[in-house]
Protein backbone atom coordinates (compact mmCIF):
# COMPACT_ATOMS: atom_id res chain seq x y z
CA UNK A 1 10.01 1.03 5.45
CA UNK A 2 13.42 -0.58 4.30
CA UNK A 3 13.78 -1.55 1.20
CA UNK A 4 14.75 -5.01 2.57
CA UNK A 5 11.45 -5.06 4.78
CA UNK A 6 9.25 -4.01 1.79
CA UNK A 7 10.83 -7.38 -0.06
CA UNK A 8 10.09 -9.41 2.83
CA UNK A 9 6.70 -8.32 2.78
CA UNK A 10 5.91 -9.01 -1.06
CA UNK A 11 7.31 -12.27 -1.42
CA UNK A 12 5.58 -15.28 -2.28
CA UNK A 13 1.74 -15.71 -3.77
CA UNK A 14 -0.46 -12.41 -2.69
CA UNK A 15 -3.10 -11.57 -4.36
CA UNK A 16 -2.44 -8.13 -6.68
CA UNK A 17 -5.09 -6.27 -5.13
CA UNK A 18 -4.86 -4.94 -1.74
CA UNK A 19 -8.69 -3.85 -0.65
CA UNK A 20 -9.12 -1.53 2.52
CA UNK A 21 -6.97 0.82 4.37
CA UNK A 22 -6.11 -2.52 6.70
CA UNK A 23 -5.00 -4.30 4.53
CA UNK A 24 -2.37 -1.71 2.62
CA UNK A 25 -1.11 -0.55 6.15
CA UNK A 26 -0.08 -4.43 6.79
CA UNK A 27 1.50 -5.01 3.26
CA UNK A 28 3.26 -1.49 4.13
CA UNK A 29 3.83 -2.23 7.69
CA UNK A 30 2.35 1.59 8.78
CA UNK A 31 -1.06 2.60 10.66
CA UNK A 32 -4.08 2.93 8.84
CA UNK A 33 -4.24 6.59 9.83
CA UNK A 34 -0.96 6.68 7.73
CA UNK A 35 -2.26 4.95 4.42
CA UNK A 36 -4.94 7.25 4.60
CA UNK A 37 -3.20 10.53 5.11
CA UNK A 38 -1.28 9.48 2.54
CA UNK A 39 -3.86 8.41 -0.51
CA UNK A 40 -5.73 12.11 0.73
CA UNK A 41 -2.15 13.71 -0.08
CA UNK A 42 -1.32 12.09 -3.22
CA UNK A 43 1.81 10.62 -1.67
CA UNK A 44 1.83 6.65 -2.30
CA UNK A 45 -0.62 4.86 -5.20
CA UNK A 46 -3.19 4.04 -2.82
CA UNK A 47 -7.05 5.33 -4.39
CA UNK A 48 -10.46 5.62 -3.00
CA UNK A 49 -13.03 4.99 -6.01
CA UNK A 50 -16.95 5.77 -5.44
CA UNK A 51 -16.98 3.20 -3.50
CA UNK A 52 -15.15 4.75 -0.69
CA UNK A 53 -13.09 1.36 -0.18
CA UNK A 54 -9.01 2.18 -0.30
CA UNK A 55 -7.47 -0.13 -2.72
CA UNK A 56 -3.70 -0.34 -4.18
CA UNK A 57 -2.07 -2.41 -6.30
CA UNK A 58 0.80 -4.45 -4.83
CA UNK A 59 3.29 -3.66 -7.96
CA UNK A 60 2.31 0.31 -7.79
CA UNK A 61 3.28 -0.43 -3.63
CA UNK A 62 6.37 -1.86 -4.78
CA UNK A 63 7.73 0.56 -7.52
CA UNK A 64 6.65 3.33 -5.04
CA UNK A 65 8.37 1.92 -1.88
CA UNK A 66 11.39 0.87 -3.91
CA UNK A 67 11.93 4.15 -5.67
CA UNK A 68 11.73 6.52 -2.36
């Protein structure tokens, strides 16, 4: 993702919690398959707690995305 796509995608009012390998891949703009490869790797700030649900926080997304 461009940098200039990733700012398109976290403007305005969104809630700082991203819950669910759906809902990441959207804000990301990649397959699910992809945000989960990637949280099992270690690769972006995306985590799986005990409750099995992928979350991420939209300003971990953002540092991540901006510093690659």
């Amino acid at each position: 993702m461009k940098a200039s796509e990733f700012d398109k995608t976290f403007t305005g009012k969104k809630p700082e919690k991203l819950w669910g390998a759906p809902a990441i891949a959207r804000a990301l703009g990649v397959s699910e398959d992809t945000v989960r490869a990637w949280a099992k790797a270690g690769i972006a700030p995306i985590y799986m707690p005990k409750a099995r649900t992928y979350f991420a926080l939209r300003s971990e997304l953002e540092g991540w995305v901006k510093g690659r």
